[in-house]
C-alpha atoms as a PDB file:
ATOM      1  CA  UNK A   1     -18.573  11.792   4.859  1.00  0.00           C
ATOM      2  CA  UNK A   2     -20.422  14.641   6.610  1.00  0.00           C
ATOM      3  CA  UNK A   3     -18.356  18.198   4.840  1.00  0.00           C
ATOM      4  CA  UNK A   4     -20.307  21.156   7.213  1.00  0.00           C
ATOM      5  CA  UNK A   5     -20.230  25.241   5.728  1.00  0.00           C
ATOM      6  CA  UNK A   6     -18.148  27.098   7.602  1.00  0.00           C
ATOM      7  CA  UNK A   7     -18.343  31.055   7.247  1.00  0.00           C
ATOM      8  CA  UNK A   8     -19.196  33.327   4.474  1.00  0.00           C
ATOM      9  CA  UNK A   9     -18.665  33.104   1.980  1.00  0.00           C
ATOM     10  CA  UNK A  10     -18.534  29.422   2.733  1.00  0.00           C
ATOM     11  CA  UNK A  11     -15.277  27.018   3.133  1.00  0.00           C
ATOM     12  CA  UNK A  12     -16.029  23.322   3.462  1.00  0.00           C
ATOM     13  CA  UNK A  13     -14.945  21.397   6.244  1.00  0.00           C
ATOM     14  CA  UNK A  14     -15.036  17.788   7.026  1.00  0.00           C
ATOM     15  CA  UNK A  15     -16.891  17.379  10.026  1.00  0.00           C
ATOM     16  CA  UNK A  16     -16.938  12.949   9.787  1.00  0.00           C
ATOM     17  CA  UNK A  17     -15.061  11.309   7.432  1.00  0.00           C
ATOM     18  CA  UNK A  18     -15.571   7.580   7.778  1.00  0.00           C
ATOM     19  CA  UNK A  19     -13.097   4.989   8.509  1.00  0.00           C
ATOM     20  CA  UNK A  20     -13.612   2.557   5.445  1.00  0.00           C
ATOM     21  CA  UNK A  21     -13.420   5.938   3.035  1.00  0.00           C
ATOM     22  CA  UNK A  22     -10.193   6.787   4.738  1.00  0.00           C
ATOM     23  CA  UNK A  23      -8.892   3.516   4.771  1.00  0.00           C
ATOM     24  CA  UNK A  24      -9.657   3.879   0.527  1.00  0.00           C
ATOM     25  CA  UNK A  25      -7.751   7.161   0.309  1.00  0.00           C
ATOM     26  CA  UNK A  26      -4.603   6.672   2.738  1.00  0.00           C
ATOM     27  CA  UNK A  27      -5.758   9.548   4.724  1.00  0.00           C
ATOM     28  CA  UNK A  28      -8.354  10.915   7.365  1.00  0.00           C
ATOM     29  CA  UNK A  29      -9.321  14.401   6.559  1.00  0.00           C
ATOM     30  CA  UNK A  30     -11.995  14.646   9.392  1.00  0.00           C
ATOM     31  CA  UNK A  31     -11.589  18.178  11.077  1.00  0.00           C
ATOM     32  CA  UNK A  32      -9.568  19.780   7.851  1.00  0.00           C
ATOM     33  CA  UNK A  33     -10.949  22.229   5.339  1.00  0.00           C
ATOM     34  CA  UNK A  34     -11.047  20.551   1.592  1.00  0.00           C
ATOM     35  CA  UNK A  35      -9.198  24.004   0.014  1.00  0.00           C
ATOM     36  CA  UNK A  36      -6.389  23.518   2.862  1.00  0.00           C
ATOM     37  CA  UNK A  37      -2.739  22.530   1.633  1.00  0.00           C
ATOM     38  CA  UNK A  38      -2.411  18.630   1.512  1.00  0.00           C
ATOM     39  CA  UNK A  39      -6.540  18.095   2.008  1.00  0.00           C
ATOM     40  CA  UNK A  40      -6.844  16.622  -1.488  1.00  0.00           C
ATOM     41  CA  UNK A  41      -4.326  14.964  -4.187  1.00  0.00           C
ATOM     42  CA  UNK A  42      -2.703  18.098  -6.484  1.00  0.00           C
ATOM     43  CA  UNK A  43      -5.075  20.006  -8.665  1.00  0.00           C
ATOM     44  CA  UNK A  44      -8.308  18.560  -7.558  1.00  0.00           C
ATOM     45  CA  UNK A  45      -9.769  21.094  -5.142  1.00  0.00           C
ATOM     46  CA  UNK A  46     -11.537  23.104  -8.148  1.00  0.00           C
ATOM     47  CA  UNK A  47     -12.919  19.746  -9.459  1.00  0.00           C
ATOM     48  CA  UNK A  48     -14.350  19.014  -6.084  1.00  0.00           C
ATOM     49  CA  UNK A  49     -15.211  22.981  -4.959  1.00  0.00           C
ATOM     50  CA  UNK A  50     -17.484  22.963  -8.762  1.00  0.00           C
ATOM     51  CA  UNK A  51     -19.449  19.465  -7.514  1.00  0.00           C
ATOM     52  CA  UNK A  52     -20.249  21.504  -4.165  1.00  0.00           C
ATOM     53  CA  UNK A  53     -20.738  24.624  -5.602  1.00  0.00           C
ATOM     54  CA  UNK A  54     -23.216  23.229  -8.197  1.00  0.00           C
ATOM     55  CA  UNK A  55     -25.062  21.161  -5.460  1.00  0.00           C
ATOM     56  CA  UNK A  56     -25.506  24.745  -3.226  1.00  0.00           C
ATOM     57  CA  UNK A  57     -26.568  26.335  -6.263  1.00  0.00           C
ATOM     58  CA  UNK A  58     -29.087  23.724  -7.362  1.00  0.00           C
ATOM     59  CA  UNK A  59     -29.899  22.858  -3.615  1.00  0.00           C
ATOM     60  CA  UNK A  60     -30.575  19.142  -5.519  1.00  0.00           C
ATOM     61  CA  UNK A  61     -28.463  15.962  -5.132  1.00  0.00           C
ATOM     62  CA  UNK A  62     -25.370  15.291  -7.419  1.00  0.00           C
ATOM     63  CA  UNK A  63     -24.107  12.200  -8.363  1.00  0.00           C
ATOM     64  CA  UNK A  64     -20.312  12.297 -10.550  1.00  0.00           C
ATOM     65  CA  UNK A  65     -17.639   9.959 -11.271  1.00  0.00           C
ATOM     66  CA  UNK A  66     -14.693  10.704 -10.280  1.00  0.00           C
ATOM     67  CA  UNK A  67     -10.672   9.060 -10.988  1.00  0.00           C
ATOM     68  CA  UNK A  68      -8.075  10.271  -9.064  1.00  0.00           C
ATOM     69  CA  UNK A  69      -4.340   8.596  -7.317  1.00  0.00           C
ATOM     70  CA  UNK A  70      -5.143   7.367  -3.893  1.00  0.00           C
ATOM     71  CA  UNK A  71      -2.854   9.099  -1.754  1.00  0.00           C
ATOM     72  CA  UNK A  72      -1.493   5.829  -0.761  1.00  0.00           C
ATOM     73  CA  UNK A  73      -0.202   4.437  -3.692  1.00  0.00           C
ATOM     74  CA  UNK A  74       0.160   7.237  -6.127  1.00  0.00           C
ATOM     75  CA  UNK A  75       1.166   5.063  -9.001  1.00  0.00           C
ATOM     76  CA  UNK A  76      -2.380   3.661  -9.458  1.00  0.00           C
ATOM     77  CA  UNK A  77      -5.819   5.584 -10.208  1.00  0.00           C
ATOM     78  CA  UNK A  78      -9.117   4.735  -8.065  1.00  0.00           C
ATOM     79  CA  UNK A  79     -12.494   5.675  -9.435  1.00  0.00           C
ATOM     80  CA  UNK A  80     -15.451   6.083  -7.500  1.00  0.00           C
ATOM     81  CA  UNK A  81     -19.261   7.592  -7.644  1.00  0.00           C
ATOM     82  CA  UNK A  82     -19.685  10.351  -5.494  1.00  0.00           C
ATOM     83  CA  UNK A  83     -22.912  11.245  -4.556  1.00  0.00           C
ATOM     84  CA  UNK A  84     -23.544  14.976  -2.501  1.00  0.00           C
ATOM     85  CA  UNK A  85     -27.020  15.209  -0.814  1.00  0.00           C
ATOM     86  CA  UNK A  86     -27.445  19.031   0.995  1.00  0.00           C
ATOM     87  CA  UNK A  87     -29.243  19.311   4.200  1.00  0.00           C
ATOM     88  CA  UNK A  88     -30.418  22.920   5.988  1.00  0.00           C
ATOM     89  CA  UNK A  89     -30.421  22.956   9.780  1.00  0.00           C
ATOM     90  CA  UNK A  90     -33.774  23.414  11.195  1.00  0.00           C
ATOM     91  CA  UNK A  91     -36.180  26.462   9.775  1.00  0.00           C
ATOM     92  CA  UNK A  92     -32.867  27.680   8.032  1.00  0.00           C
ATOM     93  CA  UNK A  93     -33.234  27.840   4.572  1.00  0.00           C
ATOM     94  CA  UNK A  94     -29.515  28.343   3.990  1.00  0.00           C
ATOM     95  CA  UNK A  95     -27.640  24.722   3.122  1.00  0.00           C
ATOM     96  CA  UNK A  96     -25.625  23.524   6.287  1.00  0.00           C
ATOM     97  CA  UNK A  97     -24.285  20.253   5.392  1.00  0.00           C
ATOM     98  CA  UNK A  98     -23.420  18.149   2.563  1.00  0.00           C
ATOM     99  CA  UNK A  99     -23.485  14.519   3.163  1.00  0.00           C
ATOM    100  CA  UNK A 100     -21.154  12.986   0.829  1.00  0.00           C
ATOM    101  CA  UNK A 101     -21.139   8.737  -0.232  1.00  0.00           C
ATOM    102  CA  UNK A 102     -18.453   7.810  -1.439  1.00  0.00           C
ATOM    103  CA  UNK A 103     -18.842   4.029  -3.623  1.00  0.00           C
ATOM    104  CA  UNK A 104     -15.584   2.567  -5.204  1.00  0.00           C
ATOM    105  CA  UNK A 105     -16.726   1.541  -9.008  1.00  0.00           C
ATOM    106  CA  UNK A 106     -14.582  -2.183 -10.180  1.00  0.00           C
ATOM    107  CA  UNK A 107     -14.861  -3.325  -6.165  1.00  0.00           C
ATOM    108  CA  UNK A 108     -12.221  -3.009  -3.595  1.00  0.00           C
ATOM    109  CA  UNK A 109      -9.106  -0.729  -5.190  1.00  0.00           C
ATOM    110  CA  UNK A 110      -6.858  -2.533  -2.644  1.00  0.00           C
ATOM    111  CA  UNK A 111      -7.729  -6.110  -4.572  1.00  0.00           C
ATOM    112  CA  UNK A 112      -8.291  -4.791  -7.835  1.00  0.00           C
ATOM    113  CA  UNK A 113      -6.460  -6.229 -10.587  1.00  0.00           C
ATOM    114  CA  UNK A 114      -4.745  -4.433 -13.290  1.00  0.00           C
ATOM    115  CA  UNK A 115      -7.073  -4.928 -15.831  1.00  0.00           C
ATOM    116  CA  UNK A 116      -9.241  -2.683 -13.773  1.00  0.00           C
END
């Protein structure tokens, strides 16, 4: 996932998200704004704005795990590493975009087994 700043002081936008992540999640968010209504499952956009935040503040990579209800089938949790590398544009000093990986931890959550 490629999440570009937008304005100050700065909202984050997903500029790519990638099929196989949205096929994971039930849901493209390429084009939307993570804070936006419906961009994340309930009560998760401070979780996720403090992992970005801390990576603009740091200007270092962050790696987390993270457990959350695929918006697909909200009766199960999915966990998954999430790593944030920040990138500036050019001679700008200023952090542009955040490249995001997103790696599923216990395999594929569509095959998983209950056991986890």
């Amino acid at each position: 996932m490629v999440v570009e700043l937008v304005g100050k002081p700065a909202r984050y936008r997903v500029r790519l998200y990638g099929t196989a992540i949205a096929a994971l999640r039930g849901d493209d968010l390429t084009g939307r704004y993570l804070d936006e209504p419906g961009a994340l499952p309930e009560g998760l956009w401070p979780q996720f704005k403090a992992t970005y935040d801390e990576v603009m503040s740091t200007r270092e990579p962050v790696a987390h795990i993270v457990t959350y209800q695929r918006l697909s089938d909200e009766t199960r949790d999915w966990q998954h590493c999430r790593v944030i590398l920040p990138f500036a544009r050019g001679d700008d000093a200023d952090i542009a975009i955040l490249l995001v990986a997103i790696i599923p931890i216990g395999g594929d959550p569509e095959n998983r087994d209950t056991n986890g």
